[in-house]
C-alpha atoms as a PDB file:
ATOM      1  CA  UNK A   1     -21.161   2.144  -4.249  1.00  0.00           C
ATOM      2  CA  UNK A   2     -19.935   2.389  -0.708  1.00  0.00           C
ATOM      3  CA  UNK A   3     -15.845   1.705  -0.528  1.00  0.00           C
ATOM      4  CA  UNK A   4     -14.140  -0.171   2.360  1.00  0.00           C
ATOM      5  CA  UNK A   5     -10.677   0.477   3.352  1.00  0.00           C
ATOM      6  CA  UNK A   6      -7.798  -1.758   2.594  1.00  0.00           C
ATOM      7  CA  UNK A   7      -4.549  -1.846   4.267  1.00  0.00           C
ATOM      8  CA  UNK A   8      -1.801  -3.186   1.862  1.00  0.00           C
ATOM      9  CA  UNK A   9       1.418  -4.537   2.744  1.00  0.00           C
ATOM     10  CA  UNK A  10       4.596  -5.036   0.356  1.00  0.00           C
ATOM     11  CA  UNK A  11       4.127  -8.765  -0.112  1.00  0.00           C
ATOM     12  CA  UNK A  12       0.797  -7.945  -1.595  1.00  0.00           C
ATOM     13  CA  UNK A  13       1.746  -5.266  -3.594  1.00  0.00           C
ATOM     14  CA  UNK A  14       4.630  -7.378  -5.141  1.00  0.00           C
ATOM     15  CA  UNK A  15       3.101 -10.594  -5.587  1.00  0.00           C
ATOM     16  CA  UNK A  16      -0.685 -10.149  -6.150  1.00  0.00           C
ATOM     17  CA  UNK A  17      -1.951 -10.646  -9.754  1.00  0.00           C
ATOM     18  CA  UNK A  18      -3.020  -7.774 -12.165  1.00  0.00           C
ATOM     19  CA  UNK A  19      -6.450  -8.533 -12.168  1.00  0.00           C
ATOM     20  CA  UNK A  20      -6.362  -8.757  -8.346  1.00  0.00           C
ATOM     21  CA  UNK A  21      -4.713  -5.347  -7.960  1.00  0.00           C
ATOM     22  CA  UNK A  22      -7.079  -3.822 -10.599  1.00  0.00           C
ATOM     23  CA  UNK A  23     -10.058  -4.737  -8.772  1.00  0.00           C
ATOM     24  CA  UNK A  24      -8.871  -3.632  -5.469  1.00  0.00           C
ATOM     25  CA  UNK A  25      -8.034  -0.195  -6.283  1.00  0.00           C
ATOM     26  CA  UNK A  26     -11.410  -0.153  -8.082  1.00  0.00           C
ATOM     27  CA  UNK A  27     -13.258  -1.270  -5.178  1.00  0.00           C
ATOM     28  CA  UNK A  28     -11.692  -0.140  -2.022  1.00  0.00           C
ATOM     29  CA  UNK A  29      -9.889   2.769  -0.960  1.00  0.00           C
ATOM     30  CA  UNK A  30      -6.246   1.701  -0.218  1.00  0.00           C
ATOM     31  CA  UNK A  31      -4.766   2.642   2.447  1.00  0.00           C
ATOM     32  CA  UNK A  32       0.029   2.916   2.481  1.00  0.00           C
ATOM     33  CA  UNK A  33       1.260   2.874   5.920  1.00  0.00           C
ATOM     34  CA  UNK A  34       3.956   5.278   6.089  1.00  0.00           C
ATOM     35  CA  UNK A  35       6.615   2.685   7.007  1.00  0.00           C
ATOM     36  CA  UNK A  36       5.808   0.544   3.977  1.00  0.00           C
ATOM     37  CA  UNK A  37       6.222   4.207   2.043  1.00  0.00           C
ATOM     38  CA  UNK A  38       9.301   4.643   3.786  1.00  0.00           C
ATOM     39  CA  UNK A  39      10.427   1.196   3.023  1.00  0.00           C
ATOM     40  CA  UNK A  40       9.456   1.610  -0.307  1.00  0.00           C
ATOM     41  CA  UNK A  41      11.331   4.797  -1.142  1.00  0.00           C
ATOM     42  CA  UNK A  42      14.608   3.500   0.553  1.00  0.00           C
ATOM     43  CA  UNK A  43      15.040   0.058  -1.282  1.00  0.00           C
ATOM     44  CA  UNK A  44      17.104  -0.189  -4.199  1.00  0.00           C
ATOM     45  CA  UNK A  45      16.351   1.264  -7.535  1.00  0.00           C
ATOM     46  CA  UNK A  46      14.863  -1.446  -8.797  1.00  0.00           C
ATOM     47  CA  UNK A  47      12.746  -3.071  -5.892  1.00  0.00           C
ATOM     48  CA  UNK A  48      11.019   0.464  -5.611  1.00  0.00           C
ATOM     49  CA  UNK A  49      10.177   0.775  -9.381  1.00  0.00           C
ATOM     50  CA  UNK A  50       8.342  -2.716  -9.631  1.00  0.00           C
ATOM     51  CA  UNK A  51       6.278  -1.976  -6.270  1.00  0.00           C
ATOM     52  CA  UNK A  52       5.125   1.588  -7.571  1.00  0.00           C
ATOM     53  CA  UNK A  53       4.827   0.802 -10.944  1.00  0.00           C
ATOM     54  CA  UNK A  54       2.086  -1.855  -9.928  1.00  0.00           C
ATOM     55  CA  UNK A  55      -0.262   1.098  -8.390  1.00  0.00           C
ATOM     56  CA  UNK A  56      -2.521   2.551 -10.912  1.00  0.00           C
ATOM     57  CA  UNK A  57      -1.759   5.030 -12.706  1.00  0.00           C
ATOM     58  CA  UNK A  58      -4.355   7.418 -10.950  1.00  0.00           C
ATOM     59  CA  UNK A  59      -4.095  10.547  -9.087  1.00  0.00           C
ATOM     60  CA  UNK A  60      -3.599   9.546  -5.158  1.00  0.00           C
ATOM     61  CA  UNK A  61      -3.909   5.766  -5.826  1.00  0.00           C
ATOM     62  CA  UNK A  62      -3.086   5.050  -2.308  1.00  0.00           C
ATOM     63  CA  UNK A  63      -4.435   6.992   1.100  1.00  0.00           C
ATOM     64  CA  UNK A  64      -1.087   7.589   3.404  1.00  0.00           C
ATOM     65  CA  UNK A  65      -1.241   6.582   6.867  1.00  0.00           C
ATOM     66  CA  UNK A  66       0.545   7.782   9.759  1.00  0.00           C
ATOM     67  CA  UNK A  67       1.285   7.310  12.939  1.00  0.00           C
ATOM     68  CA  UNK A  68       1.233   3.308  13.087  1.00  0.00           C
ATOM     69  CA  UNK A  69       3.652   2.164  14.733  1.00  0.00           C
ATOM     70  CA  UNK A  70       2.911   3.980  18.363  1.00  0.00           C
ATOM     71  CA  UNK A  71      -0.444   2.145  17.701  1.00  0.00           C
ATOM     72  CA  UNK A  72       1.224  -1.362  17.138  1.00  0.00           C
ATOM     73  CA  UNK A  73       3.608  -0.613  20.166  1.00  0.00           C
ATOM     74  CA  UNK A  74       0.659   0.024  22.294  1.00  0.00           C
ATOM     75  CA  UNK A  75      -1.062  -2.988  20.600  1.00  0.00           C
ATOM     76  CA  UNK A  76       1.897  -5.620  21.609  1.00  0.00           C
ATOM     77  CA  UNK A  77       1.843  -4.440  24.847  1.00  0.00           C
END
């Protein structure tokens, strides 16, 4: 099985359905940038716990990215 990569974003991660999630993760490799990690570790208590708890419980469920937002920057420009 050959795996694409998946970027997700925190609207996804909130609001997309189980069985949605499930497949993804099986499917894909998944790919955090690290300002959604960032994000994610700074909201409140509660916010952060629903997000992560919706990742699999797998080793390494998501692939960290870095580096980003110099790329955007460059992008909008």
């Amino acid at each position: 099985m050959t795996y694409s990569d998946v970027v997700i974003d925190k609207s996804f991660l909130h609001g997309a359905p189980r069985d949605r999630l499930d497949f993804l993760f099986r499917s894909h490799r998944v790919l955090m940038t690290e300002a959604l990690f960032y994000e994610l570790l700074t909201t409140k208590r509660a916010e952060r716990a629903r997000c992560f708890k919706r990742l699999p419980a797998i080793e390494n469920p998501v692939v960290l990215v870095q580096g980003v937002g110099p790329i955007l920057r460059w992008e909008v420009d």
